[in-house]
Protein backbone atom coordinates (compact mmCIF):
# COMPACT_ATOMS: atom_id res chain seq x y z
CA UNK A 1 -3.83 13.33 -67.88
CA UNK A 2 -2.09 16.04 -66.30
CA UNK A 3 1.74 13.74 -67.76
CA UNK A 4 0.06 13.62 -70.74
CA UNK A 5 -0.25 17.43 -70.73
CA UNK A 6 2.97 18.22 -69.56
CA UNK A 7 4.15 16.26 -72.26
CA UNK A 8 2.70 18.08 -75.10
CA UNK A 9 4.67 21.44 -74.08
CA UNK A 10 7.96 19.60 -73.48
CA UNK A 11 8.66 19.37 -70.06
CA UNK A 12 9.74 15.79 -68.61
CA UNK A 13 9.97 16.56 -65.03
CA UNK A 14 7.85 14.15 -64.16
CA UNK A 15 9.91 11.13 -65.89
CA UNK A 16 13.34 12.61 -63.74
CA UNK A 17 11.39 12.33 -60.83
CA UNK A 18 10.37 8.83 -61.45
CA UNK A 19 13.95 7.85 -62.23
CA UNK A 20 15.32 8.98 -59.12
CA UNK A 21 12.08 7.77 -57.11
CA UNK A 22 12.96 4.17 -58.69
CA UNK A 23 16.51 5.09 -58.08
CA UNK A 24 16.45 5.71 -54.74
CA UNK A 25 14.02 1.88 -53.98
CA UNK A 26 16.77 0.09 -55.26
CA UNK A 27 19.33 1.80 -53.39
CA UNK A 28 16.88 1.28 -50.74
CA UNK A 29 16.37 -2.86 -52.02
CA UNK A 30 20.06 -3.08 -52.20
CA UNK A 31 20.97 -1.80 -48.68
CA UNK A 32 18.40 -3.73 -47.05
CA UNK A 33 19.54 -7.14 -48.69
CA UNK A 34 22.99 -6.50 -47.18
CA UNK A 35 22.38 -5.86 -43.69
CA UNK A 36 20.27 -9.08 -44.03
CA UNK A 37 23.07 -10.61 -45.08
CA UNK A 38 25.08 -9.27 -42.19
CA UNK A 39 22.60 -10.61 -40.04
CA UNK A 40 22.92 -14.20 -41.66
CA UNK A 41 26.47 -14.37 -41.28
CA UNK A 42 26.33 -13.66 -38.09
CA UNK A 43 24.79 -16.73 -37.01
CA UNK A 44 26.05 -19.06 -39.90
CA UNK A 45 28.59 -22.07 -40.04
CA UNK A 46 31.54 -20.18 -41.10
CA UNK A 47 32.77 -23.08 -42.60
CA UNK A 48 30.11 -23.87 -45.12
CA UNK A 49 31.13 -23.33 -48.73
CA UNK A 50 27.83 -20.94 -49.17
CA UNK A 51 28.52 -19.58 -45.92
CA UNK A 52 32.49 -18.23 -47.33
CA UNK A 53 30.11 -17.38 -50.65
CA UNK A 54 28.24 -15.11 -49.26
CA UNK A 55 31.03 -13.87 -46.75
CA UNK A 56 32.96 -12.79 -50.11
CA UNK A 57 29.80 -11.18 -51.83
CA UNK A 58 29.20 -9.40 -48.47
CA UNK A 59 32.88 -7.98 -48.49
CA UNK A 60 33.09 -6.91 -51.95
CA UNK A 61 29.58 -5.26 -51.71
CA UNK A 62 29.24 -3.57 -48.35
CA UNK A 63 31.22 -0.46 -49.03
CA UNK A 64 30.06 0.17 -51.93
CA UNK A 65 26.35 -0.27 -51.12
CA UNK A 66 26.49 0.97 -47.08
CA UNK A 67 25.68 4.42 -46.23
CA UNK A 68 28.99 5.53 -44.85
């Protein structure tokens, strides 16, 4: 109700805050799936062809996705 009243004069704060709430879950989702991955190739057959796979997709990723 109180959206729906915000609404009618305009203001969309709510809707930024739910972007950046969603945002910030899949930065969240996305960080989390590559320390598990971390964790898998730590204990993995590195010479398995889904093992180097995954090895690859964890190199190109972690930067980018890793807190710094």
């Amino acid at each position: 109700m109180l959206r729906g009243d915000i609404a009618a004069f305009g203001k969309t704060d709510f809707d930024a805050a739910d972007s950046e709430s969603q945002s910030l879950d899949v930065r969240r989702a996305a960080e989390d799936a590559v320390r598990r991955a971390a964790g898998v190739l730590t204990f993995a057959k590195p010479d398995e062809p889904a093992v180097q796979e995954l090895r690859r997709l964890y190199d190109a990723v972690a930067s980018l996705v890793l807190p710094s």
